[in-house]
PDB file of N, CA and C in Angstrom:
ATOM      1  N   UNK A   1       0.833  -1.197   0.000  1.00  0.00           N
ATOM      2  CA  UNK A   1       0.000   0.000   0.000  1.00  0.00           C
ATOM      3  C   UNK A   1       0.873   1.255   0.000  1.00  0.00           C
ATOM      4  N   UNK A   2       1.885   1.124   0.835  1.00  0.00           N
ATOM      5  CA  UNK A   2       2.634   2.325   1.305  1.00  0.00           C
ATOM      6  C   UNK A   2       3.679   2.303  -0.503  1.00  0.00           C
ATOM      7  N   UNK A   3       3.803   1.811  -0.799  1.00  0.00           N
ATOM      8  CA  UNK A   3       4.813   1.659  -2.030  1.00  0.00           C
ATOM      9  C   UNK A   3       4.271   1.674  -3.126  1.00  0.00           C
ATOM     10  N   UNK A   4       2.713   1.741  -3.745  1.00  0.00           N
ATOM     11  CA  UNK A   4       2.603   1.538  -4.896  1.00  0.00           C
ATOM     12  C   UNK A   4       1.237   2.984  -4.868  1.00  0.00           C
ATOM     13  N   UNK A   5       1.544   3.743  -3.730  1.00  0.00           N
ATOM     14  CA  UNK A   5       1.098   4.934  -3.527  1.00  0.00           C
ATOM     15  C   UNK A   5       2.038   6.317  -2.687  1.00  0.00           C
ATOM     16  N   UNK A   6       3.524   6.101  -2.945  1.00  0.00           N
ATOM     17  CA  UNK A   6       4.348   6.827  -2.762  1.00  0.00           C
ATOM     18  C   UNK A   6       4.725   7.639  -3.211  1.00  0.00           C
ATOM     19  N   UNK A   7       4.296   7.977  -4.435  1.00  0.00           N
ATOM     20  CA  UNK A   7       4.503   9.187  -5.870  1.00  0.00           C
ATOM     21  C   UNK A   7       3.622   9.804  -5.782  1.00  0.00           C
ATOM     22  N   UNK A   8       2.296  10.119  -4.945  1.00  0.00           N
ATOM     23  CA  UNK A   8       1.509  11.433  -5.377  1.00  0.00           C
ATOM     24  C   UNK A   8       1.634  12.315  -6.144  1.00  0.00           C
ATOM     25  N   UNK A   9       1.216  12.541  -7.244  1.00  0.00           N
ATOM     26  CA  UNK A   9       1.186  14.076  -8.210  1.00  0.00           C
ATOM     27  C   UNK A   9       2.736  13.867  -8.843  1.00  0.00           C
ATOM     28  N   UNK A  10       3.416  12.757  -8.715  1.00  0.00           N
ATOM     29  CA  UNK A  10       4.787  13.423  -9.475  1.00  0.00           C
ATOM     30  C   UNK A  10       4.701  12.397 -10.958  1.00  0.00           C
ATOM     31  N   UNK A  11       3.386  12.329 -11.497  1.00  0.00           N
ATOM     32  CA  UNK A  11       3.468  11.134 -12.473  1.00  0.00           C
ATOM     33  C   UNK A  11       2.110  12.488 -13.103  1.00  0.00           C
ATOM     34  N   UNK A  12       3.121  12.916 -14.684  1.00  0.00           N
ATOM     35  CA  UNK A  12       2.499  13.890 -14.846  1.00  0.00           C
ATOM     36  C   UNK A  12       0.585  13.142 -15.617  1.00  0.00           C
ATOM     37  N   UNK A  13       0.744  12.460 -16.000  1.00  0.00           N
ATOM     38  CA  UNK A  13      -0.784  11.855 -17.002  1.00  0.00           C
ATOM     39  C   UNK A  13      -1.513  11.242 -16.001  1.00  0.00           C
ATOM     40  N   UNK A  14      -0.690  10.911 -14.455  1.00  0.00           N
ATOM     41  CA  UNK A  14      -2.097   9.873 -13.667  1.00  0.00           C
ATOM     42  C   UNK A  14      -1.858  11.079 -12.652  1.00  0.00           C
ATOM     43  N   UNK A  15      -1.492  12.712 -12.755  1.00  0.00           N
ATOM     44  CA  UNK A  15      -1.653  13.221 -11.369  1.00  0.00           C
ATOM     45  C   UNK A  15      -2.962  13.452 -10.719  1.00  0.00           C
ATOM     46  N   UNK A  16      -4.372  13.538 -11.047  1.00  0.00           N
ATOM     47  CA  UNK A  16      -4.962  13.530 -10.441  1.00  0.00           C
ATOM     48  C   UNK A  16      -5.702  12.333  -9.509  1.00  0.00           C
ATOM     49  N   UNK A  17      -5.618  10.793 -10.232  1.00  0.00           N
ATOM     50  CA  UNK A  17      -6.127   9.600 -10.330  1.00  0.00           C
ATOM     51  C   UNK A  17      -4.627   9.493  -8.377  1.00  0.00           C
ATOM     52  N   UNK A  18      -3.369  10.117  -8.732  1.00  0.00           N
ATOM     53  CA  UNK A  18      -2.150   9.775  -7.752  1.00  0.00           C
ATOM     54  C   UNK A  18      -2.548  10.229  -6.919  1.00  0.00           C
ATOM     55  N   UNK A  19      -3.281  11.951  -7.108  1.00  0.00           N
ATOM     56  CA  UNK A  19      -3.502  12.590  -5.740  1.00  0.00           C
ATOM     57  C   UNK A  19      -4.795  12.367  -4.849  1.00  0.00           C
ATOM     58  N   UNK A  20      -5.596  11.808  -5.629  1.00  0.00           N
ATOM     59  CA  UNK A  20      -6.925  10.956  -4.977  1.00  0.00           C
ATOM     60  C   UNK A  20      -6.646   9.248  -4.362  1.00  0.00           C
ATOM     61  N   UNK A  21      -5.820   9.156  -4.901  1.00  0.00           N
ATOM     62  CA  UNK A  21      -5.038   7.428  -3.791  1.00  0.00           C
ATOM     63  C   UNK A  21      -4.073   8.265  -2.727  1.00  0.00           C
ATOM     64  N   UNK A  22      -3.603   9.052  -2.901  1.00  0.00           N
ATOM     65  CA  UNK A  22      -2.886   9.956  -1.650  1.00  0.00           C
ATOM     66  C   UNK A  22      -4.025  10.148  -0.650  1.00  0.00           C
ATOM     67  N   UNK A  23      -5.154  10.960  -1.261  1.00  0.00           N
ATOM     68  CA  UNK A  23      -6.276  10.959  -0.218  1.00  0.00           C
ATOM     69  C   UNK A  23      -6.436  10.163   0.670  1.00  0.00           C
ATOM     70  N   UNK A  24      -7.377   9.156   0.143  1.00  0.00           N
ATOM     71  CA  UNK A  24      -7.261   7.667   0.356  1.00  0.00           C
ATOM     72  C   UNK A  24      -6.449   7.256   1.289  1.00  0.00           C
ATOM     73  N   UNK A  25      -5.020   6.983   1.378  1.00  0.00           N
ATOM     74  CA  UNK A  25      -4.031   6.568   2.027  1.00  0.00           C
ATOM     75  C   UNK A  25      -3.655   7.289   2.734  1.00  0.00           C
ATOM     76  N   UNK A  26      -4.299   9.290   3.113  1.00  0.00           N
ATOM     77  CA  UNK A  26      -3.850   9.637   4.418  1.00  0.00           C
ATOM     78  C   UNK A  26      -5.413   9.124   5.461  1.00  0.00           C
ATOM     79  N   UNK A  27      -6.325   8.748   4.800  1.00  0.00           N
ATOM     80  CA  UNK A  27      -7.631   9.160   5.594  1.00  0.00           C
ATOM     81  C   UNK A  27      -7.405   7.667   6.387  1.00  0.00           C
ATOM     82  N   UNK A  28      -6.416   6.698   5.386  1.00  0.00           N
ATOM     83  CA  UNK A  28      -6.970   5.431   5.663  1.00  0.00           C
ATOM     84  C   UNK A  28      -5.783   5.283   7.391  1.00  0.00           C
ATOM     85  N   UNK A  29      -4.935   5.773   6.988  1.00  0.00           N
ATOM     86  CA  UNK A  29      -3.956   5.911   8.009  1.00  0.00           C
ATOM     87  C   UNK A  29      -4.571   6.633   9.633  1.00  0.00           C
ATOM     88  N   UNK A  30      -5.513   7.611   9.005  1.00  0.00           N
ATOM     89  CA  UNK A  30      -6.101   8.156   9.918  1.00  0.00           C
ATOM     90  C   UNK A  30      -7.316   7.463  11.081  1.00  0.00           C
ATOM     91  N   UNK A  31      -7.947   7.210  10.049  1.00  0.00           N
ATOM     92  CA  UNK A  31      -9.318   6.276  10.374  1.00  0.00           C
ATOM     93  C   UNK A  31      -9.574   4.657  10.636  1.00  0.00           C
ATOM     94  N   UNK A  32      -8.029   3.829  10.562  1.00  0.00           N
ATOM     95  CA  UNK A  32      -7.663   2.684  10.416  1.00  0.00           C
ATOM     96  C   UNK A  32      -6.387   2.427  11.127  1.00  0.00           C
ATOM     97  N   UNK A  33      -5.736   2.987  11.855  1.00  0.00           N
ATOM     98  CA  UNK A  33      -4.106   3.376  12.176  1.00  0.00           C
ATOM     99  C   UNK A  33      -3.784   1.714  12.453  1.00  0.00           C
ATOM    100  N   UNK A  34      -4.411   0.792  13.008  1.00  0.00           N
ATOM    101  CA  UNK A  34      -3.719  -0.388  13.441  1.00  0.00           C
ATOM    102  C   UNK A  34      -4.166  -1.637  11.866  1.00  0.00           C
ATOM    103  N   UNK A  35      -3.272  -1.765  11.138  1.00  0.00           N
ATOM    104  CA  UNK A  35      -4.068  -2.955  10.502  1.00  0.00           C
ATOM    105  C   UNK A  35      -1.975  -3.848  10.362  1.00  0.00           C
ATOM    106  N   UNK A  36      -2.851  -5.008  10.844  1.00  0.00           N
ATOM    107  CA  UNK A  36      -2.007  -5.759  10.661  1.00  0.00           C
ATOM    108  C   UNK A  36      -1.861  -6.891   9.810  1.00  0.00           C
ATOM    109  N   UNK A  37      -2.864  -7.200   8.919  1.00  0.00           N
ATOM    110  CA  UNK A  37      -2.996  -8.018   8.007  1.00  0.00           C
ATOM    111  C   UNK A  37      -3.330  -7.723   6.480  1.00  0.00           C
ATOM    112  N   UNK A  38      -3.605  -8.344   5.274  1.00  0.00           N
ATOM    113  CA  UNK A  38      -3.779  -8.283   4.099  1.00  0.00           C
ATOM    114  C   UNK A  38      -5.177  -8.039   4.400  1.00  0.00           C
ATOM    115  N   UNK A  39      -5.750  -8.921   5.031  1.00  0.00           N
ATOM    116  CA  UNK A  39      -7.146  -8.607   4.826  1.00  0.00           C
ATOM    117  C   UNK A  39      -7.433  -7.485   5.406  1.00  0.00           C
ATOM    118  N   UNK A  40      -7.042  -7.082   6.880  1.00  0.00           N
ATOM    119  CA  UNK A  40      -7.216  -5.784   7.752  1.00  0.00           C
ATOM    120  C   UNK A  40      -6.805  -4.738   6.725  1.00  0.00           C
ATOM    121  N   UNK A  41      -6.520  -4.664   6.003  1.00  0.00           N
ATOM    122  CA  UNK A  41      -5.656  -3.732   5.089  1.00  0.00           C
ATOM    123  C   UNK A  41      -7.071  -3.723   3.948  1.00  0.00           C
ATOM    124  N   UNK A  42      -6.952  -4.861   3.446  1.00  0.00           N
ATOM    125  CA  UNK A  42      -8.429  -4.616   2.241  1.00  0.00           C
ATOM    126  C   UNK A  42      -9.489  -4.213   2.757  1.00  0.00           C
ATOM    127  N   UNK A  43      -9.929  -4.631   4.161  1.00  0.00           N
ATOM    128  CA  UNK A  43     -11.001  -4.091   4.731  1.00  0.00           C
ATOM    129  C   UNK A  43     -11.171  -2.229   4.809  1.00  0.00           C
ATOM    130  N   UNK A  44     -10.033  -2.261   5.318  1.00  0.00           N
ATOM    131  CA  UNK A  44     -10.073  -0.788   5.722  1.00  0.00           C
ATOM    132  C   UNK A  44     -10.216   0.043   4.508  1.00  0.00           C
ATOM    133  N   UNK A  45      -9.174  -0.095   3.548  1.00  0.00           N
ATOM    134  CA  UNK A  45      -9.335   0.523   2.288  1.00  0.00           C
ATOM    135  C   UNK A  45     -10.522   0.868   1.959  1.00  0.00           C
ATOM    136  N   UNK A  46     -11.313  -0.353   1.709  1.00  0.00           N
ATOM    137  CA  UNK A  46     -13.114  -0.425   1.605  1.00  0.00           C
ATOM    138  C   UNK A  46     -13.767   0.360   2.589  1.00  0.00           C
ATOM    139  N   UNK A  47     -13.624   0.735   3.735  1.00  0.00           N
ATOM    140  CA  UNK A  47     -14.442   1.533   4.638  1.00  0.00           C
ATOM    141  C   UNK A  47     -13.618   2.867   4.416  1.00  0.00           C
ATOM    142  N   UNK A  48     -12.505   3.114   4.142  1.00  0.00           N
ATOM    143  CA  UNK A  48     -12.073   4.550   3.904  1.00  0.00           C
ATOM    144  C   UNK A  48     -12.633   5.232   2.579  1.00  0.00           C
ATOM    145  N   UNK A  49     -12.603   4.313   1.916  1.00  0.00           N
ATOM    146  CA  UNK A  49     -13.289   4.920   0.556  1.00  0.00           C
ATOM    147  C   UNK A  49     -14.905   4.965   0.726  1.00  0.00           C
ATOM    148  N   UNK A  50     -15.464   4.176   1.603  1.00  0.00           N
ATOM    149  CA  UNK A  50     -17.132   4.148   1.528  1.00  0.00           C
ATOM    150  C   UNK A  50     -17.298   5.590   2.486  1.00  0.00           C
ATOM    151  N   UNK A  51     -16.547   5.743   3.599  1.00  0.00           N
ATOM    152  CA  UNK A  51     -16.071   7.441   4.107  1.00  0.00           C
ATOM    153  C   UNK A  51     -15.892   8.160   3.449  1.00  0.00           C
ATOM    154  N   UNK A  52     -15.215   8.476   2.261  1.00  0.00           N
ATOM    155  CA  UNK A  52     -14.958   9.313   1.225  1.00  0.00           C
ATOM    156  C   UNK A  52     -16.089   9.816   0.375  1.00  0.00           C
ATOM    157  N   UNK A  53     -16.831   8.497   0.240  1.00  0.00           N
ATOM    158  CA  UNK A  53     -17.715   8.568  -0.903  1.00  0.00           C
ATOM    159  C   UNK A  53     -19.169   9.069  -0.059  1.00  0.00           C
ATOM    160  N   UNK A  54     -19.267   8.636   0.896  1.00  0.00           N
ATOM    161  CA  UNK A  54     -20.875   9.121   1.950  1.00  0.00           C
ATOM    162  C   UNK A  54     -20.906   9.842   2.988  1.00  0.00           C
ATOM    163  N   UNK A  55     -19.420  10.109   3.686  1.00  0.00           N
ATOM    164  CA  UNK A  55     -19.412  10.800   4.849  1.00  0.00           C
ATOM    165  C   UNK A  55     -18.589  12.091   4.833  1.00  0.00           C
ATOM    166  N   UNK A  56     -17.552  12.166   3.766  1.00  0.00           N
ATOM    167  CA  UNK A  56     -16.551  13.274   4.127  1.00  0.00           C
ATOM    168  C   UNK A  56     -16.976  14.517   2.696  1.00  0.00           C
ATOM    169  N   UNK A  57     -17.767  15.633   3.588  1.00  0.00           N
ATOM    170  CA  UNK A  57     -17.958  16.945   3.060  1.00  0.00           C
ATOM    171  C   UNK A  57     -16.829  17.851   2.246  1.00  0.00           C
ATOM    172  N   UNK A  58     -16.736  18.269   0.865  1.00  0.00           N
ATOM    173  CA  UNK A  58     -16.001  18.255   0.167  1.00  0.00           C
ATOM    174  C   UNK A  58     -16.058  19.863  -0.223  1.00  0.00           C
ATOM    175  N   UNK A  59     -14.960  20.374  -0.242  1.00  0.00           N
ATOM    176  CA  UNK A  59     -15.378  22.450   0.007  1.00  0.00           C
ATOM    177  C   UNK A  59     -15.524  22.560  -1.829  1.00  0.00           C
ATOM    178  N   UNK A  60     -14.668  21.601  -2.607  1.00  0.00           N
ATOM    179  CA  UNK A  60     -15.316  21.490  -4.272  1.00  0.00           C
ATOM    180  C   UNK A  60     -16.898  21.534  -4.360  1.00  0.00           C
ATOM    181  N   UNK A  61     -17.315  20.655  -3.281  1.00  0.00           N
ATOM    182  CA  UNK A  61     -18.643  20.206  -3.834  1.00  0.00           C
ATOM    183  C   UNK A  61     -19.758  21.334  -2.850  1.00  0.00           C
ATOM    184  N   UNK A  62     -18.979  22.359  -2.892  1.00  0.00           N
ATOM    185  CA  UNK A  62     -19.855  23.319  -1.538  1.00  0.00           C
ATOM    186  C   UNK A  62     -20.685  22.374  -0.599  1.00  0.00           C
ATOM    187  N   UNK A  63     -19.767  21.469   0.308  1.00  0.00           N
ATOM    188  CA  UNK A  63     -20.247  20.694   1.328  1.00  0.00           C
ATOM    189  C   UNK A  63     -21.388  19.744   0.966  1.00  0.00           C
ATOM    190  N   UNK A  64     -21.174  19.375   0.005  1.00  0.00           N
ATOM    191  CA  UNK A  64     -21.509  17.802  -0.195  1.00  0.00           C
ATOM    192  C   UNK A  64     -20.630  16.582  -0.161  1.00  0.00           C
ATOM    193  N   UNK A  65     -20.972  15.453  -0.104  1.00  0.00           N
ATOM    194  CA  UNK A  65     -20.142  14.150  -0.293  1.00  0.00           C
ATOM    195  C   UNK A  65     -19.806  13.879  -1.462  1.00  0.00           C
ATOM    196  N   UNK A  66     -19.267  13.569  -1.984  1.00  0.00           N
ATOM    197  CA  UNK A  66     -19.089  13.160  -3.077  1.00  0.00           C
ATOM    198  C   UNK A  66     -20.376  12.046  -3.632  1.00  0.00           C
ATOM    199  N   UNK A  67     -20.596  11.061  -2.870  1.00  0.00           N
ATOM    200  CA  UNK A  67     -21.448  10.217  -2.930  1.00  0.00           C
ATOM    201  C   UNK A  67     -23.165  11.252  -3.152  1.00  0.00           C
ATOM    202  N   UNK A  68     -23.534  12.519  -2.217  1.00  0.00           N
ATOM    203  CA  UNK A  68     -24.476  12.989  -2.400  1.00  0.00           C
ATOM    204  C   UNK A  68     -24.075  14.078  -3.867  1.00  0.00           C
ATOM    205  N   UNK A  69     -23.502  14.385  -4.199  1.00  0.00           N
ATOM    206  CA  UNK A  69     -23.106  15.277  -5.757  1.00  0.00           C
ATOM    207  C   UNK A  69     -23.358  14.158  -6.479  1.00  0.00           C
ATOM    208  N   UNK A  70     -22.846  12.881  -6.709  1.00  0.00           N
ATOM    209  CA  UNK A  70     -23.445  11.800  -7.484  1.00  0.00           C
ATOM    210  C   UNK A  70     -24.731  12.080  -7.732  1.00  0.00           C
ATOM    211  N   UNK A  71     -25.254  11.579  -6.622  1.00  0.00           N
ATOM    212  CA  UNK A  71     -26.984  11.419  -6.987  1.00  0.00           C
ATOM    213  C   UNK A  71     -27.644  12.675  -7.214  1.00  0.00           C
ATOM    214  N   UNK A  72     -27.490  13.626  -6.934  1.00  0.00           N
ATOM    215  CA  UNK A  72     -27.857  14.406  -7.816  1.00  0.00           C
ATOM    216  C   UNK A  72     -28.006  14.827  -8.658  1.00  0.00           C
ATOM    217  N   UNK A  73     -26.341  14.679  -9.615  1.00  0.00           N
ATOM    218  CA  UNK A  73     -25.858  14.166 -11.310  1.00  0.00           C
ATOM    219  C   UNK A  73     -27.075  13.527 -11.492  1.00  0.00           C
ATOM    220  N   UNK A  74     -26.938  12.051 -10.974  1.00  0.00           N
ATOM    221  CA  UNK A  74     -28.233  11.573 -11.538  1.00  0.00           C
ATOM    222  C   UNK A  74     -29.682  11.514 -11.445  1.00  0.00           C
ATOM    223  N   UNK A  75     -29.913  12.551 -10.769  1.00  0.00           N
ATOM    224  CA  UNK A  75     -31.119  13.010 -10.879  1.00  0.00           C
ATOM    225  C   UNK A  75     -31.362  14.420 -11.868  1.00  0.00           C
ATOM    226  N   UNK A  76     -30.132  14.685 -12.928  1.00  0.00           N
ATOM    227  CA  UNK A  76     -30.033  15.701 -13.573  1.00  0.00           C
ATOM    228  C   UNK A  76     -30.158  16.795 -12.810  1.00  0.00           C
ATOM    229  N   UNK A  77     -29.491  17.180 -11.773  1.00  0.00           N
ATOM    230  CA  UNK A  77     -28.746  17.999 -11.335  1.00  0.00           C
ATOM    231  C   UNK A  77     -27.536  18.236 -11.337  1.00  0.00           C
ATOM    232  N   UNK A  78     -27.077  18.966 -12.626  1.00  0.00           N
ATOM    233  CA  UNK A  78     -26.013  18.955 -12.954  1.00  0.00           C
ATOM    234  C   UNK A  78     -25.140  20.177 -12.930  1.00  0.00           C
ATOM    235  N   UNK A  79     -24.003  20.639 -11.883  1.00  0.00           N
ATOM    236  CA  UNK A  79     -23.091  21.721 -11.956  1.00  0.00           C
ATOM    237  C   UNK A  79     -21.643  21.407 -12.014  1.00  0.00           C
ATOM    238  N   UNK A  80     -21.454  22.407 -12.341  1.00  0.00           N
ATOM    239  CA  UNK A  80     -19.954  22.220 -12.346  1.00  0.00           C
ATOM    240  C   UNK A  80     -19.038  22.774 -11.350  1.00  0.00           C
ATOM    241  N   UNK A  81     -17.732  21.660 -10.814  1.00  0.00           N
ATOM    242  CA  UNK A  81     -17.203  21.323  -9.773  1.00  0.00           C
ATOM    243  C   UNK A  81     -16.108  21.353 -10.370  1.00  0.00           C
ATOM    244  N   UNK A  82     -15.400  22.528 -10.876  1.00  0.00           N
ATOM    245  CA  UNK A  82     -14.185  22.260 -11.516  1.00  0.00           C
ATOM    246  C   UNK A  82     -13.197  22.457 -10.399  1.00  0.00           C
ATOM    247  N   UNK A  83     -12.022  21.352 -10.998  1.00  0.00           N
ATOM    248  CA  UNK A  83     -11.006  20.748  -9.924  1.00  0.00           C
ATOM    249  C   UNK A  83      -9.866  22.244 -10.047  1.00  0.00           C
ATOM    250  N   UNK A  84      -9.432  22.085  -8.904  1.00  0.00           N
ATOM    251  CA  UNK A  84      -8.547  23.570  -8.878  1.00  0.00           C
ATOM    252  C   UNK A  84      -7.409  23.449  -9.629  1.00  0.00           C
ATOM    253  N   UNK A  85      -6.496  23.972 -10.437  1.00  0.00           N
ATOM    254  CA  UNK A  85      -5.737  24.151 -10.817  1.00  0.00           C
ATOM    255  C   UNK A  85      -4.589  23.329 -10.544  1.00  0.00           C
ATOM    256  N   UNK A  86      -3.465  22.800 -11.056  1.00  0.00           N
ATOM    257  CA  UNK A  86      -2.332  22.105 -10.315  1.00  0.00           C
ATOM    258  C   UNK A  86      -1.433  22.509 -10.787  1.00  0.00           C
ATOM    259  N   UNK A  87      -0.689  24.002  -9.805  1.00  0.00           N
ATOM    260  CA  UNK A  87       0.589  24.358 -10.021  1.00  0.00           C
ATOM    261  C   UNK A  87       1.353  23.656  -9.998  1.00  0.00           C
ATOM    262  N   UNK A  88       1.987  22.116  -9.726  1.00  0.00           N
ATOM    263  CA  UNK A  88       3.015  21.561 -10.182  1.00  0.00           C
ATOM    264  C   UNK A  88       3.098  21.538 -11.998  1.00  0.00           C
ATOM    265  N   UNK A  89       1.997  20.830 -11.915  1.00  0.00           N
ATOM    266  CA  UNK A  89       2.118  20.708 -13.309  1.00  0.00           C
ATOM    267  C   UNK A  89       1.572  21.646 -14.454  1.00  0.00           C
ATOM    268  N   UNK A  90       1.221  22.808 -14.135  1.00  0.00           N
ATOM    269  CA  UNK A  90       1.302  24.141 -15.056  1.00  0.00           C
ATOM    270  C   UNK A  90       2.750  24.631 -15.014  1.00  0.00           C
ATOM    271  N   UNK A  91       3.534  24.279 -13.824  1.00  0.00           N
ATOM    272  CA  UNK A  91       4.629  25.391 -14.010  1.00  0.00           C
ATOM    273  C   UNK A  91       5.880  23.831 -15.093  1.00  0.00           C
ATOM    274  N   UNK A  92       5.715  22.743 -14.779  1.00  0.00           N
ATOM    275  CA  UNK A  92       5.918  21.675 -15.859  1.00  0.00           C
ATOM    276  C   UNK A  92       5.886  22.187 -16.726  1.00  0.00           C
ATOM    277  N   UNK A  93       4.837  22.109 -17.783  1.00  0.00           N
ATOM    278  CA  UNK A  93       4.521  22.212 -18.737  1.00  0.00           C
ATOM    279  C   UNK A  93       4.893  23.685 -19.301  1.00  0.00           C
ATOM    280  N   UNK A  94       4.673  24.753 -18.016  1.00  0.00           N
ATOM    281  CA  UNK A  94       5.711  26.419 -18.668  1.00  0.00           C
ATOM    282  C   UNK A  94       7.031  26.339 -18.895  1.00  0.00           C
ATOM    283  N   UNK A  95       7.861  24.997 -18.233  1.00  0.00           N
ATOM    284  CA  UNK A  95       9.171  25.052 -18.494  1.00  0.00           C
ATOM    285  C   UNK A  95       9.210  24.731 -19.565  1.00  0.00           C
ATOM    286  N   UNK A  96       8.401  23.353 -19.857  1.00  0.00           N
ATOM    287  CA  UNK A  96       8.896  22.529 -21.432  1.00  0.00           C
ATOM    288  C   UNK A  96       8.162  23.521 -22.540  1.00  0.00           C
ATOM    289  N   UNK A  97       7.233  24.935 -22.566  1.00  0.00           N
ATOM    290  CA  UNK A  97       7.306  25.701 -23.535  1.00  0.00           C
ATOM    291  C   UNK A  97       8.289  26.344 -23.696  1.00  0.00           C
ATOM    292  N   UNK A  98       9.320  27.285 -22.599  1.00  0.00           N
ATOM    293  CA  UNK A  98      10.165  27.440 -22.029  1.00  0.00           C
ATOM    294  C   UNK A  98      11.880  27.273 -22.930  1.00  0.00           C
ATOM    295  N   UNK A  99      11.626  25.999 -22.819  1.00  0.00           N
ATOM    296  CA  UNK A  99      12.883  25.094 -23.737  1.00  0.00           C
ATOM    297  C   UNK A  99      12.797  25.196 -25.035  1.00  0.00           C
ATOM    298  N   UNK A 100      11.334  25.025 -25.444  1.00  0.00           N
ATOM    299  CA  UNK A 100      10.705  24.304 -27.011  1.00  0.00           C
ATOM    300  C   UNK A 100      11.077  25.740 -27.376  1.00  0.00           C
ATOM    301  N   UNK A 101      10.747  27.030 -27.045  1.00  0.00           N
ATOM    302  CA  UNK A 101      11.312  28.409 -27.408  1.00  0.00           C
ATOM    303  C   UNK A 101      12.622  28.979 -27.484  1.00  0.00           C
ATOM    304  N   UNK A 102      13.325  28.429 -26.842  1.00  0.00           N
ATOM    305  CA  UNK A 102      15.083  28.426 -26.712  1.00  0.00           C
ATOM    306  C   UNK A 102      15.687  27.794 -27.462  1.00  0.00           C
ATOM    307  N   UNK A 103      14.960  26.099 -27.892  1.00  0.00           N
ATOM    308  CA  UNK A 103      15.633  25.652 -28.917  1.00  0.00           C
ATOM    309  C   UNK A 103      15.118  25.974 -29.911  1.00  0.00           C
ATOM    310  N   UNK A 104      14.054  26.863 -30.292  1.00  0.00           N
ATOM    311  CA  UNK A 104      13.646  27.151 -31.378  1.00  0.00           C
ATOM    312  C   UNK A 104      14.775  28.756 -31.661  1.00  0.00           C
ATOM    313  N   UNK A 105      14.832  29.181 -30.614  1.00  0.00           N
ATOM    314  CA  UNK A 105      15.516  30.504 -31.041  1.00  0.00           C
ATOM    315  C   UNK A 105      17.324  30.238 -31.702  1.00  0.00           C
ATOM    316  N   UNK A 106      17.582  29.409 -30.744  1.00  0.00           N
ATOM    317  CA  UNK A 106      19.154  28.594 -31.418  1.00  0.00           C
ATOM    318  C   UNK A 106      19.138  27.920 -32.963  1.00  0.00           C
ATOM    319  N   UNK A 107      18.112  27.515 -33.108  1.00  0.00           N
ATOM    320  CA  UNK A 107      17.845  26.800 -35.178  1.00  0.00           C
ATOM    321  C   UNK A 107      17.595  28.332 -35.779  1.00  0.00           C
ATOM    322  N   UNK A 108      17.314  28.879 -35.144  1.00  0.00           N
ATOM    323  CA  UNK A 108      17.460  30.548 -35.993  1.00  0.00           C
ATOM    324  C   UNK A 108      18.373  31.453 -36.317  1.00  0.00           C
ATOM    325  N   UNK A 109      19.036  31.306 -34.963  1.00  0.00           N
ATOM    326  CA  UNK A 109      20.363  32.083 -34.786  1.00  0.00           C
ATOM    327  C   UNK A 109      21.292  31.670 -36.099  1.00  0.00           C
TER     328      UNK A 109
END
């Protein structure tokens, strides 16, 4: 668990999918602190995420659950919850324009 969720956000195409198993794995640490087995471990996972999804109020979702913004979706109540910005990887992607402009200015020179 601890090892195949140790990279949060530094994996630029899965950073958001990384920083939502980061979630996950601080709440589970939180809400689960003793597990000593494979299964104690699958269990918990499963109750941290069923916490995530029905119990923990979300300031994106102006204090809904995630689980209650669902059902509303599907009851065609539909707004938008856009995810905030991720300065790691905007200022990424300003470097590699950054470069692509420098080596473009050197094939000119």
């Amino acid at each position: 668990m601890t090892q195949s969720m140790s990279r949060v956000s530094c994996c630029i195409d899965n950073g958001p999918m990384e920083g939502w198993q980061g979630i996950i794995k601080e709440m589970r640490v939180v809400l689960h602190p003793q597990v000593n087995s494979y299964d104690e471990l699958n269990d918990s996972i499963c109750k941290t995420i069923d916490y995530y999804i029905n119990e923990d109020p979300q300031k994106r979702f102006n204090g809904l659950t995630a689980g209650e913004m669902c059902k509303e979706a599907m009851k065609g109540n539909i707004k938008s919850y856009p995810i905030a910005p991720n300065h790691r990887i905007e200022r990424y992607w300003q470097e590699i324009n950054e470069k692509k402009v420098k080596e473009a200015k050197k094939i000119l020179s």
